[in-house]
C-alpha atoms as a PDB file:
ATOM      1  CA  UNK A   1     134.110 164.741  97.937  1.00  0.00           C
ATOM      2  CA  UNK A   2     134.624 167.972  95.723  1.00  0.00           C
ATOM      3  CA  UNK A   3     136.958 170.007  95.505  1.00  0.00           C
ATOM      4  CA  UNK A   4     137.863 173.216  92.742  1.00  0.00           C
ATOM      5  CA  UNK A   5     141.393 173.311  91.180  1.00  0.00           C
ATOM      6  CA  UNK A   6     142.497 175.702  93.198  1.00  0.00           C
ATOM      7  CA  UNK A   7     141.510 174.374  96.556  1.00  0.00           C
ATOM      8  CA  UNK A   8     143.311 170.949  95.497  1.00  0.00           C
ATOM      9  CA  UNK A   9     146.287 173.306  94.297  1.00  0.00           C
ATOM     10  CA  UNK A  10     146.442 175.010  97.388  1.00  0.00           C
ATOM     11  CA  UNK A  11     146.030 171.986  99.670  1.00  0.00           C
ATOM     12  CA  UNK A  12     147.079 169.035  97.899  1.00  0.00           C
ATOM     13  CA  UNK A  13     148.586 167.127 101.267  1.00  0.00           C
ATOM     14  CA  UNK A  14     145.078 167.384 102.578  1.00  0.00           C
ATOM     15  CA  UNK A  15     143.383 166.129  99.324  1.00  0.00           C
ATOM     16  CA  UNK A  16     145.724 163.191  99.017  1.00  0.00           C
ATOM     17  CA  UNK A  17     145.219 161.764 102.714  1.00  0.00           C
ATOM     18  CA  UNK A  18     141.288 162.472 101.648  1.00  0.00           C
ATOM     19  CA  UNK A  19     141.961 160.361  98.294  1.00  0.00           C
ATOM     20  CA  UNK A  20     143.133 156.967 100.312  1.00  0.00           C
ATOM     21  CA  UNK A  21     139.921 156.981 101.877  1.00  0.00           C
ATOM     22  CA  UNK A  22     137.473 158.386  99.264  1.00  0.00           C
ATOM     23  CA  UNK A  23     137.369 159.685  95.553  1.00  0.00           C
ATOM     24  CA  UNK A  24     137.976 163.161  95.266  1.00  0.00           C
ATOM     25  CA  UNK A  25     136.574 164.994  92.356  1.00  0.00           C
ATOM     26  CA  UNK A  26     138.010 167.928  90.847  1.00  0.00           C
ATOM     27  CA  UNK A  27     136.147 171.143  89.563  1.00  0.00           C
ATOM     28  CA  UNK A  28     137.184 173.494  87.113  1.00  0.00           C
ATOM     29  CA  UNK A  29     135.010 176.305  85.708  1.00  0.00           C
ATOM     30  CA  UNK A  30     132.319 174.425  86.604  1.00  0.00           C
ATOM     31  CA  UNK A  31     133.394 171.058  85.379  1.00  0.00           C
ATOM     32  CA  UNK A  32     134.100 167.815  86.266  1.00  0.00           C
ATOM     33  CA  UNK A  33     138.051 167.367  85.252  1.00  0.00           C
ATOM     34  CA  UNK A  34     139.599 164.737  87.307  1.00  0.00           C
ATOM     35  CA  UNK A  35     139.159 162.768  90.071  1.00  0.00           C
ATOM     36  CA  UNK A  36     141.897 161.498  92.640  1.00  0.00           C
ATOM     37  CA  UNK A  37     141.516 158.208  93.656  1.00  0.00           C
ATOM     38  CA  UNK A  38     143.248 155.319  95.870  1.00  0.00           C
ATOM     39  CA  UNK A  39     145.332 152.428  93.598  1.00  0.00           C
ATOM     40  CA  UNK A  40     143.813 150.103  96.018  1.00  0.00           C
ATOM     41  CA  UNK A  41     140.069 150.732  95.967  1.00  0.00           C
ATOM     42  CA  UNK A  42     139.762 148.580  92.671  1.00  0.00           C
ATOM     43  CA  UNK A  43     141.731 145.683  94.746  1.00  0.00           C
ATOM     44  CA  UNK A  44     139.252 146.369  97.870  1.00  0.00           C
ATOM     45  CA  UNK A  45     136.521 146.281  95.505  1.00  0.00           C
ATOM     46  CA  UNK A  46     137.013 143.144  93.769  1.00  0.00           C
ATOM     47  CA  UNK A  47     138.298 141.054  97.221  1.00  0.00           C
ATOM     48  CA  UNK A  48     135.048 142.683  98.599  1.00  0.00           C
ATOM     49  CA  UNK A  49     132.936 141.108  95.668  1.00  0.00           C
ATOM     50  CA  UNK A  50     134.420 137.678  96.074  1.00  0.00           C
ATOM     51  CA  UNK A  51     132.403 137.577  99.632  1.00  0.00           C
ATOM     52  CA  UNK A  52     129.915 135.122 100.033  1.00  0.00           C
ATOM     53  CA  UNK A  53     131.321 133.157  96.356  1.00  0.00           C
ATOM     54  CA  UNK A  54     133.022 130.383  98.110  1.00  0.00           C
ATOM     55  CA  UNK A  55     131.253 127.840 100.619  1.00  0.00           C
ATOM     56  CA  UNK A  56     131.822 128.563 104.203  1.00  0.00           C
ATOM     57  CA  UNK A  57     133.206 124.524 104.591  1.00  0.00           C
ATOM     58  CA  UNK A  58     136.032 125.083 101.975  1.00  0.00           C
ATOM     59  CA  UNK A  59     139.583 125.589 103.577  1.00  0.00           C
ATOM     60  CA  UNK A  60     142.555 127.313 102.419  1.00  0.00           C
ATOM     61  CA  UNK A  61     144.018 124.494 101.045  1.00  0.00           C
ATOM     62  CA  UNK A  62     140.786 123.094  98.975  1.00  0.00           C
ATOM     63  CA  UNK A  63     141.132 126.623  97.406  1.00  0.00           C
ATOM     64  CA  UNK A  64     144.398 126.701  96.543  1.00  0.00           C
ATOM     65  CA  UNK A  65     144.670 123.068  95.105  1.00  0.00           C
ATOM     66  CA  UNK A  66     140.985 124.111  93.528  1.00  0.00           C
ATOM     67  CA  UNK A  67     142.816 127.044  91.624  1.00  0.00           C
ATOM     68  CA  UNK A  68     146.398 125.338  90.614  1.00  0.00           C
ATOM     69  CA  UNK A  69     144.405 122.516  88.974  1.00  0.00           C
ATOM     70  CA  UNK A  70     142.273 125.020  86.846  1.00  0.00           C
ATOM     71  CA  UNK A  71     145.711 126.599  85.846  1.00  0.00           C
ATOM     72  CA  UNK A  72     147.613 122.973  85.172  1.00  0.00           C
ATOM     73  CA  UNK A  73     144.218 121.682  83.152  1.00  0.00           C
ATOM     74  CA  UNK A  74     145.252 124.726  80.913  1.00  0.00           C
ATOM     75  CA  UNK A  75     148.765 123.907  80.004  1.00  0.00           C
END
């Protein structure tokens, strides 16, 4: 979504409800000058990449005991 400077000055409340859901870009003058976006869309995007990465057979606890030994092979 777009919105000018003004509009997101005049109507921030609505812009920042917008903003958990979807990037909002900001126009000024005709330009591109900031964009409002949701602290958890980079989390949503990587947990959403991970799909399909892991065997549908492997359980919670072959994953976790997978993971602890690749940080206690580092030590």
């Amino acid at each position: 979504m777009e919105a000018t400077a003004t509009e997101l000055k005049n109507n921030l409340g609505h812009y920042l409800k917008i903003a958990q859901k979807e990037d909002v870009r900001v126009i000024k003058n005709g330009r591109y000058v900031a964009r409002l976006t949701s602290p958890r869309t980079e989390k949503v995007e990587k947990a959403l990449s991970l799909f399909g990465i892991a065997p549908d057979t492997l359980t919670l606890e072959e994953a976790q005991a997978a993971r602890l030994a690749r940080y206690e092979s580092t030590d």
